[in-house]
C-alpha atoms as a PDB file:
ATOM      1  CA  UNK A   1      23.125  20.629  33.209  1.00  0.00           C
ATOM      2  CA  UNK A   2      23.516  17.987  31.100  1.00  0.00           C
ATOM      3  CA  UNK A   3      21.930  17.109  27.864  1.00  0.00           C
ATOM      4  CA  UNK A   4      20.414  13.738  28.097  1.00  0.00           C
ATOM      5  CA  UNK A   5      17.473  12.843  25.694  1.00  0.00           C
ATOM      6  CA  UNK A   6      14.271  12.015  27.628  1.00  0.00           C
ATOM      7  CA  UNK A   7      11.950   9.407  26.875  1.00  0.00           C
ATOM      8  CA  UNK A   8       8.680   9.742  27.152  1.00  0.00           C
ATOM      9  CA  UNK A   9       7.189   6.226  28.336  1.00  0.00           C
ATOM     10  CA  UNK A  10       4.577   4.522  26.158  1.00  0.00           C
ATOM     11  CA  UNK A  11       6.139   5.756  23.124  1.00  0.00           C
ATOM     12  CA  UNK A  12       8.300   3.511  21.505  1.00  0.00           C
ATOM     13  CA  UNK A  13      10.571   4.234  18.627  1.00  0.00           C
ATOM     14  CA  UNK A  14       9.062   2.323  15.148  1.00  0.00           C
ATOM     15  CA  UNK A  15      12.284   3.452  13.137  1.00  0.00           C
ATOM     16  CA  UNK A  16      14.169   1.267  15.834  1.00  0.00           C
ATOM     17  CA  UNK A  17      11.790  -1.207  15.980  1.00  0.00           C
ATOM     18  CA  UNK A  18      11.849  -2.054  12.172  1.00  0.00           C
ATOM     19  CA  UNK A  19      15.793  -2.060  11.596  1.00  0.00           C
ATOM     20  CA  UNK A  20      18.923  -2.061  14.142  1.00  0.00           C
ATOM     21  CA  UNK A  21      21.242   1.383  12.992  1.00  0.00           C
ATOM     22  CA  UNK A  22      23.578  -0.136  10.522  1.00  0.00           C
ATOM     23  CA  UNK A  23      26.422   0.183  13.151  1.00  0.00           C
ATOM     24  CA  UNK A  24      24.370  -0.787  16.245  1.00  0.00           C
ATOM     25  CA  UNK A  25      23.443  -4.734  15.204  1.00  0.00           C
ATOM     26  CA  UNK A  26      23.526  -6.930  12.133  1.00  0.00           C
ATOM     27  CA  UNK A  27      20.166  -7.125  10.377  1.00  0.00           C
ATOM     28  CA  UNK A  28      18.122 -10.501  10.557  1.00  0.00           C
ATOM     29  CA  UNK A  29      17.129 -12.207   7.355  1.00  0.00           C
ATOM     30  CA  UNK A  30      14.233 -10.313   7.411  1.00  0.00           C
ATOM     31  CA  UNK A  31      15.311  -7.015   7.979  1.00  0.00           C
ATOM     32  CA  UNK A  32      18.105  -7.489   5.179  1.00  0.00           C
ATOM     33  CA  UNK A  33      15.158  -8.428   2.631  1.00  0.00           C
ATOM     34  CA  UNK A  34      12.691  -5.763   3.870  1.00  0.00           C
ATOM     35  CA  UNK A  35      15.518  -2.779   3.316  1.00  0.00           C
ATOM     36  CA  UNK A  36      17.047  -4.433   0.432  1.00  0.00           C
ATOM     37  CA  UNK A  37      13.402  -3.804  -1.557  1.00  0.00           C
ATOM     38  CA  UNK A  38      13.332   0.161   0.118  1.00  0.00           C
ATOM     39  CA  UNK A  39      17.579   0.397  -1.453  1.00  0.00           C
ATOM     40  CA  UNK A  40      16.940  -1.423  -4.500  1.00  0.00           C
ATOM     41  CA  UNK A  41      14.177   1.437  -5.765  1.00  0.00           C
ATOM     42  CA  UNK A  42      16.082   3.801  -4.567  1.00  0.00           C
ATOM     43  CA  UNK A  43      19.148   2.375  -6.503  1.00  0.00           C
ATOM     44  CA  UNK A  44      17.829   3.529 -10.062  1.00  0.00           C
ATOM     45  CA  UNK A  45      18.649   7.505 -10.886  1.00  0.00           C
ATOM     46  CA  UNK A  46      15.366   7.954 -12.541  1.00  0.00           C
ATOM     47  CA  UNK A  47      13.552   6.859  -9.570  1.00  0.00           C
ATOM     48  CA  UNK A  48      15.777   8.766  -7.240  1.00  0.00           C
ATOM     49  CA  UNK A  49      15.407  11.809  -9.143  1.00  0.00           C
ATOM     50  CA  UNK A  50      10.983  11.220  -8.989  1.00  0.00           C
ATOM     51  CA  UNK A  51      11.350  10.398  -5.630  1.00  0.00           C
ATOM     52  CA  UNK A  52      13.292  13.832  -4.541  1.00  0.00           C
ATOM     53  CA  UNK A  53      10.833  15.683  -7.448  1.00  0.00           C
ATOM     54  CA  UNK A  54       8.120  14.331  -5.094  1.00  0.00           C
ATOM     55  CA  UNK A  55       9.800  15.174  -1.714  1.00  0.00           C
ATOM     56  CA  UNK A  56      10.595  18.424  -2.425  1.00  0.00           C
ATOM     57  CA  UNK A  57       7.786  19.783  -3.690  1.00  0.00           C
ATOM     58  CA  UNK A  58       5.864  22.784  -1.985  1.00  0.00           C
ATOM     59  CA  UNK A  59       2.667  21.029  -0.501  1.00  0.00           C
ATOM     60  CA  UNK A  60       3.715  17.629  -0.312  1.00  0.00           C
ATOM     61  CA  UNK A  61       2.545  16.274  -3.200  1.00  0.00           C
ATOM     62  CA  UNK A  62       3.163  16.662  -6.977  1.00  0.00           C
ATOM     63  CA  UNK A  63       0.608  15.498 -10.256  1.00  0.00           C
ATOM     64  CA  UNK A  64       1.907  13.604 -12.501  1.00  0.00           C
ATOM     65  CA  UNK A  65       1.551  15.409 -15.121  1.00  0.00           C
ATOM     66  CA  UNK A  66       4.293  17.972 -13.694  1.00  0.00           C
ATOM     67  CA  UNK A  67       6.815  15.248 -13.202  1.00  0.00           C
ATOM     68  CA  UNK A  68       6.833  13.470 -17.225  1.00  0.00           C
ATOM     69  CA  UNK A  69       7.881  16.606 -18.727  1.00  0.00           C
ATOM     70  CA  UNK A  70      11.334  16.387 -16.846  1.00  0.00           C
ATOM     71  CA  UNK A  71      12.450  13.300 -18.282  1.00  0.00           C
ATOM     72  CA  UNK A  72      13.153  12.270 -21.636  1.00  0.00           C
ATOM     73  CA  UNK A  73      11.541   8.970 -21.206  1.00  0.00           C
ATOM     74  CA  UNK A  74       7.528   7.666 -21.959  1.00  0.00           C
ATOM     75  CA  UNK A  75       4.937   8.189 -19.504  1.00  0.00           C
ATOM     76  CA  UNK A  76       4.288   4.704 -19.271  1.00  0.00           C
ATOM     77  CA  UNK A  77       7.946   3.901 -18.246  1.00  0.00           C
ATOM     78  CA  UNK A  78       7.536   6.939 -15.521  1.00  0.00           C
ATOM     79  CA  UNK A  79       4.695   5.248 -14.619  1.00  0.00           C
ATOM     80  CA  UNK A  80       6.849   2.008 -14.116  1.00  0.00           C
ATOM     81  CA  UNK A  81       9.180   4.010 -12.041  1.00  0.00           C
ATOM     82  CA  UNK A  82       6.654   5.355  -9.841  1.00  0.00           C
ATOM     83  CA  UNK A  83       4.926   1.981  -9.118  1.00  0.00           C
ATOM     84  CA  UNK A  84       8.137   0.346  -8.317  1.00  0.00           C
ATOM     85  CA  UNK A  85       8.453   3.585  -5.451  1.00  0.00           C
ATOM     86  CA  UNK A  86       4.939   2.773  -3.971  1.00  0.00           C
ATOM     87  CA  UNK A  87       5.702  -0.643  -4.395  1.00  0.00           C
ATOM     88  CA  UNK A  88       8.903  -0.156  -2.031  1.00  0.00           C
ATOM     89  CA  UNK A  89       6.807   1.645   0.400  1.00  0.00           C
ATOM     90  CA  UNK A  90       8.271   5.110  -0.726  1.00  0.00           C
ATOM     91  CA  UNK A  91       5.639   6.872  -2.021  1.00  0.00           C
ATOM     92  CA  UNK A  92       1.848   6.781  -2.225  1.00  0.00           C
ATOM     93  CA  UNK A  93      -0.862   8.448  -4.483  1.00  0.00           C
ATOM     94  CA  UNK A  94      -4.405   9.424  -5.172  1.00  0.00           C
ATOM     95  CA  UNK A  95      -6.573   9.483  -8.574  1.00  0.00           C
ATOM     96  CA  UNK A  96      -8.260  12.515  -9.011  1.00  0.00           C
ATOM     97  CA  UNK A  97     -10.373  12.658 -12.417  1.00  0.00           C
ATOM     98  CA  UNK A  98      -7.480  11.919 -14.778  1.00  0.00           C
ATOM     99  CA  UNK A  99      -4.781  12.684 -13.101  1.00  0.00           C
ATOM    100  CA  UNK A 100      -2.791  11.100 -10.111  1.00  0.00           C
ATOM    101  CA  UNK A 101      -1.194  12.810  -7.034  1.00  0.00           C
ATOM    102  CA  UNK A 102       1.895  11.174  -5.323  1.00  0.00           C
ATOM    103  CA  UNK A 103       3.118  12.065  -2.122  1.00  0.00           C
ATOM    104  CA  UNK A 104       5.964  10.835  -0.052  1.00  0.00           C
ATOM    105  CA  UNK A 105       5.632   8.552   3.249  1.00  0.00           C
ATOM    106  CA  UNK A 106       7.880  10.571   5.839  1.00  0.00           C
ATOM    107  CA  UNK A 107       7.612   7.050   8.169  1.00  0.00           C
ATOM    108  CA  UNK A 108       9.638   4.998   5.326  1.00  0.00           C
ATOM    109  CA  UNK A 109      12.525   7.578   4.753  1.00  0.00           C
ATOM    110  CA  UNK A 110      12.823   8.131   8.405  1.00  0.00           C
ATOM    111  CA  UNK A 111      13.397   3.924   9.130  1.00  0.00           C
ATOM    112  CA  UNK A 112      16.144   4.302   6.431  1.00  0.00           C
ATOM    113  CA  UNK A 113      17.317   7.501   8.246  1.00  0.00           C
ATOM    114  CA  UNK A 114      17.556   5.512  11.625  1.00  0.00           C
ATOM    115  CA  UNK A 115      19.269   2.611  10.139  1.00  0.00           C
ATOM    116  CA  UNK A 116      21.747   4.757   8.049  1.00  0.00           C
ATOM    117  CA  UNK A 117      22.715   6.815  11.150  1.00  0.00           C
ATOM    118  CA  UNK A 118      25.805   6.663  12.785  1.00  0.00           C
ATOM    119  CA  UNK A 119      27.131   7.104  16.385  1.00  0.00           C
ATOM    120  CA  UNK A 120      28.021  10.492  17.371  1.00  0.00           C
ATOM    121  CA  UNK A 121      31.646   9.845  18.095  1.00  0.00           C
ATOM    122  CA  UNK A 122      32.453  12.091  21.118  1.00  0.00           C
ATOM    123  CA  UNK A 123      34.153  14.930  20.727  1.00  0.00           C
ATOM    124  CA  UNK A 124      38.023  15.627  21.638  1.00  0.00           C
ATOM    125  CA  UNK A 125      39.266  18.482  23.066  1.00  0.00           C
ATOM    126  CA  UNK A 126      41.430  18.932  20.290  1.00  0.00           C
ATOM    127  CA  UNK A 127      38.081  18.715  17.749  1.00  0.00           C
ATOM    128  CA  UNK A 128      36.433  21.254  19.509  1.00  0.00           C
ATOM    129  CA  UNK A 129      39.724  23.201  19.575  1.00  0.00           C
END
């Protein structure tokens, strides 16, 4: 039996769609400037850090209110920070009363999963040994 992936017509892959993989095909002018805004947020630790606060939080989304109090830095830099995420398409959020809720958008990380993946090299007998 072997252990082809099926596709399932009238589904089309949107991570492919956006980006090439990295090792597949060079990226089109486009492409390049499209990721290069999604890498350049990422790119800062502070908003790396925020953005994996916000991803791994139980629920999906964090207030935040809970996310200030880890960094020694003003709310209205965080603030900053977390516009330049939604800005890049990483996050989004929600007002409620005084407080706002971000959450992360799965469909972003994933197209930089696709184009960061590599090809499974195949596997030698002596790998497997």
């Amino acid at each position: 039996m072997s252990k082809q992936e099926l596709l399932v017509l009238g589904q089309e892959d949107r991570s492919a769609a956006c980006c090439p993989g990295l090792v597949t095909a060079p990226l089109d002018e486009d492409q390049a400037a499209e990721l290069g805004k999604i890498f350049k947020a990422l790119g800062d630790p502070v908003r790396l850090r925020l953005l994996s606060m916000i991803a791994s939080r139980a629920g999906g989304e964090v207030c935040v209110c809970d996310l200030t109090p880890a960094f020694d830095l003003s709310q209205p830099t965080i603030s900053h920070h977390l516009k330049l995420l939604r800005q890049a398409g990483l996050i989004d959020c929600e007002r409620r009363g005084t407080w706002v809720y971000y959450w992360v958008l799965p469909g972003t990380l994933d197209r930089l999963s696709a184009f960061l993946k590599t090809a499974q090299a195949p596997q030698t007998a002596e790998a497997t040994a």
